[in-house]
N, C-alpha and C. Protein backbone atom coordinates (compact mmCIF):
# COMPACT_ATOMS: atom_id res chain seq x y z
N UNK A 1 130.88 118.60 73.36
CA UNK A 1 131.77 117.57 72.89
C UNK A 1 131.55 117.41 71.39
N UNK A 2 132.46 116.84 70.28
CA UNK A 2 132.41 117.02 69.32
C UNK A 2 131.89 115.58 68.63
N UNK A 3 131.53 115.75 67.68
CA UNK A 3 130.89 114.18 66.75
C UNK A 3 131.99 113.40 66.96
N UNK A 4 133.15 113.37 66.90
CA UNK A 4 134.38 112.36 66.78
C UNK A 4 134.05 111.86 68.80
N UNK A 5 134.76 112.37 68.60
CA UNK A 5 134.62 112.32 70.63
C UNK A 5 133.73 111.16 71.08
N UNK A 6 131.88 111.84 70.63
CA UNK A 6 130.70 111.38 70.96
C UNK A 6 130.74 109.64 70.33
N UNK A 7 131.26 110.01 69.03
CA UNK A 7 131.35 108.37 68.41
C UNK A 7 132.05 107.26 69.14
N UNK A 8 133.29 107.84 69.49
CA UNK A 8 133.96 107.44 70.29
C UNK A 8 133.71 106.33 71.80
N UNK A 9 133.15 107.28 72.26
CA UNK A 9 132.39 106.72 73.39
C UNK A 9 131.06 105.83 73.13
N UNK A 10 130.53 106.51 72.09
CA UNK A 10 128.83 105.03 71.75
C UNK A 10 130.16 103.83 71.04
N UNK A 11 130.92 104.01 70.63
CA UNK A 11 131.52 102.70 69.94
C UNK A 11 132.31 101.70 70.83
N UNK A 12 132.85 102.85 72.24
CA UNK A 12 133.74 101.73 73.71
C UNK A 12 133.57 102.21 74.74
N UNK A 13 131.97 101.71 74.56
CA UNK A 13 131.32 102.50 76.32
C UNK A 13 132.13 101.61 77.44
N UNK A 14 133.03 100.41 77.18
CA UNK A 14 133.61 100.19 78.37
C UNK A 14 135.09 100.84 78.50
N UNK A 15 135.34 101.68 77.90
CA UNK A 15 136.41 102.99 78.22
C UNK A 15 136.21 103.85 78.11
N UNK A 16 135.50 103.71 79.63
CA UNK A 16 135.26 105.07 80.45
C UNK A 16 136.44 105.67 81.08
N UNK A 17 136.38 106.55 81.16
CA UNK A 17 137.56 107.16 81.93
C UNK A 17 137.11 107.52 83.68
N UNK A 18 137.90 106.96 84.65
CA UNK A 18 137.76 107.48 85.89
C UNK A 18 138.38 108.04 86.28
N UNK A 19 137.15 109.06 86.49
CA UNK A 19 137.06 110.06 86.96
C UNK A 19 138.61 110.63 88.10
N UNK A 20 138.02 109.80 89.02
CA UNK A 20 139.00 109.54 89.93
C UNK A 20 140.57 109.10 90.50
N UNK A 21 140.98 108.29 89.31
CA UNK A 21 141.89 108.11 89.13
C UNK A 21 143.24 109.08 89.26
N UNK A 22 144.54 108.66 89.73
CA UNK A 22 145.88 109.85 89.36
C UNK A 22 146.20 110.72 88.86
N UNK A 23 145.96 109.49 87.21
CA UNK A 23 146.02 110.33 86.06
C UNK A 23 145.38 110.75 85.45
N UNK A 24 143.87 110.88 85.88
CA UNK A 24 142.95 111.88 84.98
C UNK A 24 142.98 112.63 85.71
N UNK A 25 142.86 113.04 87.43
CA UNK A 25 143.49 114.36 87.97
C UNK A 25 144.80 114.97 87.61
N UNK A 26 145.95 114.65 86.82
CA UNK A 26 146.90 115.19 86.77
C UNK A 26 146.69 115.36 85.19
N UNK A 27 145.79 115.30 84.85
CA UNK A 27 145.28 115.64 83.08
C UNK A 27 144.53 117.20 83.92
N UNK A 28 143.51 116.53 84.48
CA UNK A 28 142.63 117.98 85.15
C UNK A 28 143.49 118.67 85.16
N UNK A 29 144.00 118.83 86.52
CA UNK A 29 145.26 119.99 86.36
C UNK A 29 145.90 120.24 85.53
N UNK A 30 146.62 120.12 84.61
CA UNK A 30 147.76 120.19 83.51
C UNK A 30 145.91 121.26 82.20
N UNK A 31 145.39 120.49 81.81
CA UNK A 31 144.32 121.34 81.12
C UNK A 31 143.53 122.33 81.86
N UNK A 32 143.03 122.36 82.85
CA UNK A 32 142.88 123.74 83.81
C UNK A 32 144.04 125.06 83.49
N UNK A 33 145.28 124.22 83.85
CA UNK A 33 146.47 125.83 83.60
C UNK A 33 146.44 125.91 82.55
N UNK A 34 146.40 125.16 81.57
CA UNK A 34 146.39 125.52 80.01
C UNK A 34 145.12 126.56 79.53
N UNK A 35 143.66 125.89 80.28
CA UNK A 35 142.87 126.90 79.95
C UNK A 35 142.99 128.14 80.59
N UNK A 36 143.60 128.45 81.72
CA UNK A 36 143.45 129.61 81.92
C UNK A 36 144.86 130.94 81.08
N UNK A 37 145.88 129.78 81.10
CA UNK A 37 146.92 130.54 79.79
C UNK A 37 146.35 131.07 78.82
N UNK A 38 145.60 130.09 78.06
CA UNK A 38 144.49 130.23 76.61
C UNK A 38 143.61 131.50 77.19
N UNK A 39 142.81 131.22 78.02
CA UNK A 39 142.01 132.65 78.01
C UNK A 39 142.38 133.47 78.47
N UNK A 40 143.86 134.08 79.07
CA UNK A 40 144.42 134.85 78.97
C UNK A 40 144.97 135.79 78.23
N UNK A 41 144.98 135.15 77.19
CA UNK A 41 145.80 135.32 76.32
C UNK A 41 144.72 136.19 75.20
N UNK A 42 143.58 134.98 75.19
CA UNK A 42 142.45 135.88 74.52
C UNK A 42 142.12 137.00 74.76
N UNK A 43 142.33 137.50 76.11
CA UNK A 43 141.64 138.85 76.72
C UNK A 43 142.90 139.54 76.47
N UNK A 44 143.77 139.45 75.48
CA UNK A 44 145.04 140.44 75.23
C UNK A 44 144.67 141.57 74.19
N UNK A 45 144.48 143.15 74.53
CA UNK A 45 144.26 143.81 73.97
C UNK A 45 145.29 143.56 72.13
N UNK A 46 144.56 143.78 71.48
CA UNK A 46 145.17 143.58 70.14
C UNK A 46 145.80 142.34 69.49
N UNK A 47 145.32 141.85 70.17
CA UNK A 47 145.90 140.37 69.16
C UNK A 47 144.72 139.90 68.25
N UNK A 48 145.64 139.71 67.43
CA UNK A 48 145.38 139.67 65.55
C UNK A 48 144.18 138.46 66.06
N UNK A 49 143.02 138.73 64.69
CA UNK A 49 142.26 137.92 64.43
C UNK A 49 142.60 136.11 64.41
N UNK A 50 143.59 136.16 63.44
CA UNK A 50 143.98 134.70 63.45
C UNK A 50 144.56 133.98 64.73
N UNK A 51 145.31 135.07 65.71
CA UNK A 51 145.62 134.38 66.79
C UNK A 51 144.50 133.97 67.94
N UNK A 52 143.73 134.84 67.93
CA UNK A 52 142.21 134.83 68.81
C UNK A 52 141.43 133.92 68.08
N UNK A 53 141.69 133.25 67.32
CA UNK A 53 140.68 132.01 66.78
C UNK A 53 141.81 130.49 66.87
N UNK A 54 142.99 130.88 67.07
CA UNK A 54 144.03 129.83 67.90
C UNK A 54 143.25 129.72 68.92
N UNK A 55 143.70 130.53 69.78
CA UNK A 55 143.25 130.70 71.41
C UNK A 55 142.01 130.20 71.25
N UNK A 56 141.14 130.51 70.83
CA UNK A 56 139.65 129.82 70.81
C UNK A 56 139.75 128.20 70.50
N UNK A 57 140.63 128.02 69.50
CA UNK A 57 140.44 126.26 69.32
C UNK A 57 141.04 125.89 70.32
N UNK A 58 142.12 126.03 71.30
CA UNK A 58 142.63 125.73 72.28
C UNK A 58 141.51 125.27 73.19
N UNK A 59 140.88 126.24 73.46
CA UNK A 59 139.76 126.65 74.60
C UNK A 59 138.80 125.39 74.29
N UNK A 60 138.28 124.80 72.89
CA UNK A 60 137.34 124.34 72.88
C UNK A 60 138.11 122.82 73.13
N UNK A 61 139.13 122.49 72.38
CA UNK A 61 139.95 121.31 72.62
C UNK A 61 140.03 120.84 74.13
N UNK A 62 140.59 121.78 74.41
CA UNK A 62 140.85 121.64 76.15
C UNK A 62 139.14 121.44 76.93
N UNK A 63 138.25 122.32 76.47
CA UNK A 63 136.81 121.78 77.26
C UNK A 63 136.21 120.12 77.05
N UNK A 64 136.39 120.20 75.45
CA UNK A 64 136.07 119.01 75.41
C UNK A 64 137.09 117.76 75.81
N UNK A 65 138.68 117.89 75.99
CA UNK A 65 138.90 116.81 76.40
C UNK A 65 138.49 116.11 78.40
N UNK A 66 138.51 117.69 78.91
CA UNK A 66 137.55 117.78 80.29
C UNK A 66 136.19 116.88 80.02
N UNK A 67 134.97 116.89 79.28
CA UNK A 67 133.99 116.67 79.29
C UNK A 67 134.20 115.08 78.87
N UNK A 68 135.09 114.12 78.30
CA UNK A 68 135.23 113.19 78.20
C UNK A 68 134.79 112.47 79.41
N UNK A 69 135.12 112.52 80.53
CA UNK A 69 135.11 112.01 81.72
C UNK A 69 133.30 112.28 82.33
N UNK A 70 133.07 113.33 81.36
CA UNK A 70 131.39 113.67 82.03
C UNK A 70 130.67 112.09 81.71
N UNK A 71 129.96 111.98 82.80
CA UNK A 71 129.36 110.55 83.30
C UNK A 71 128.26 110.72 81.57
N UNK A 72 127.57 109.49 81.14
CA UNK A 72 126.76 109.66 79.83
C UNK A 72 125.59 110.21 80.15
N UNK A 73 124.95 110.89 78.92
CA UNK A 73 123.72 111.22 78.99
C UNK A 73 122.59 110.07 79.10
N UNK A 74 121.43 110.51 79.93
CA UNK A 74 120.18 109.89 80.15
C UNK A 74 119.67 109.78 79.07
N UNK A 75 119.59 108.68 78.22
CA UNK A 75 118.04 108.63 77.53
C UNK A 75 116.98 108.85 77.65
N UNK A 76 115.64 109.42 77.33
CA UNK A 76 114.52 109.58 77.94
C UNK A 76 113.88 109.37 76.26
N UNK A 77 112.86 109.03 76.45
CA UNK A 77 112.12 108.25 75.30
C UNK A 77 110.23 108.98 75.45
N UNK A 78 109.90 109.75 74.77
CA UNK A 78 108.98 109.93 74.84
C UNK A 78 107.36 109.41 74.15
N UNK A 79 107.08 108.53 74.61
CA UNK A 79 106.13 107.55 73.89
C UNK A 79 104.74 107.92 73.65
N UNK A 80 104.28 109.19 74.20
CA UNK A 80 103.11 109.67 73.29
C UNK A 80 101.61 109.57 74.45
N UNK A 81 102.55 108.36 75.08
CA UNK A 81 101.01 108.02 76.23
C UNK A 81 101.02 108.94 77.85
N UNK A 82 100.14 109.47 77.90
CA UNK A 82 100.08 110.10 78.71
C UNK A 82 99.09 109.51 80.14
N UNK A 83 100.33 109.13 80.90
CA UNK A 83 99.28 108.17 82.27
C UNK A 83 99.43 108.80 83.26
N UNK A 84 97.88 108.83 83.51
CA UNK A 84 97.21 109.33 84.65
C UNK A 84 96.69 108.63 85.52
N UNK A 85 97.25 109.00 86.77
CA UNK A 85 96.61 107.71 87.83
C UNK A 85 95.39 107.75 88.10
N UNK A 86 94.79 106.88 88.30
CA UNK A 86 93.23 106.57 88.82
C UNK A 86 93.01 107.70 90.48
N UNK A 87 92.16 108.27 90.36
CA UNK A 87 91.71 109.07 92.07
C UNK A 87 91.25 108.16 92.63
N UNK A 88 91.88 108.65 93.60
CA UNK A 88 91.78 107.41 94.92
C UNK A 88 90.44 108.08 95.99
N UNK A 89 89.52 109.07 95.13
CA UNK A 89 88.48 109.45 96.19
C UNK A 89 87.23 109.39 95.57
């Protein structure tokens, strides 16, 4: 996902997108056929440099607007202390 995107979401963590919903399945679908057009298209013998770096921004646009909906990352905080339980023998 990209810095804009990521900001995005730390700035209106209460618009989340569900998952579940109509219309983010009928986004799924509609960007699924698009990605597979896009990488179709990439795997076309001879097409020009500039068009294969289209097709590529497509590809990445379309992943990341998919990954919007990915649930947030875990924080994990590593504090240095290392605890060990007492033996119980």
């Amino acid at each position: 996902m990209n810095e804009t995107a990521e900001k995005i979401i730390e700035e209106a963590p209460w618009q989340r997108i569900e998952r579940h919903s109509g219309t983010w399945t009928t986004i799924v679908e509609w960007a699924n056929g698009e990605l597979t057009k896009h990488r179709a298209r990439l795997e076309t013998p001879g097409l020009p440099v500039i068009e294969t770096e289209v097709e590529r921004a497509h590809i990445q646009v379309l992943t990341d607007l998919l990954k919007l909906a990915d649930p947030p990352k875990a924080v994990t905080v590593d504090t240095g202390y290392n605890f060990q339980p007492p033996s119980m023998g």
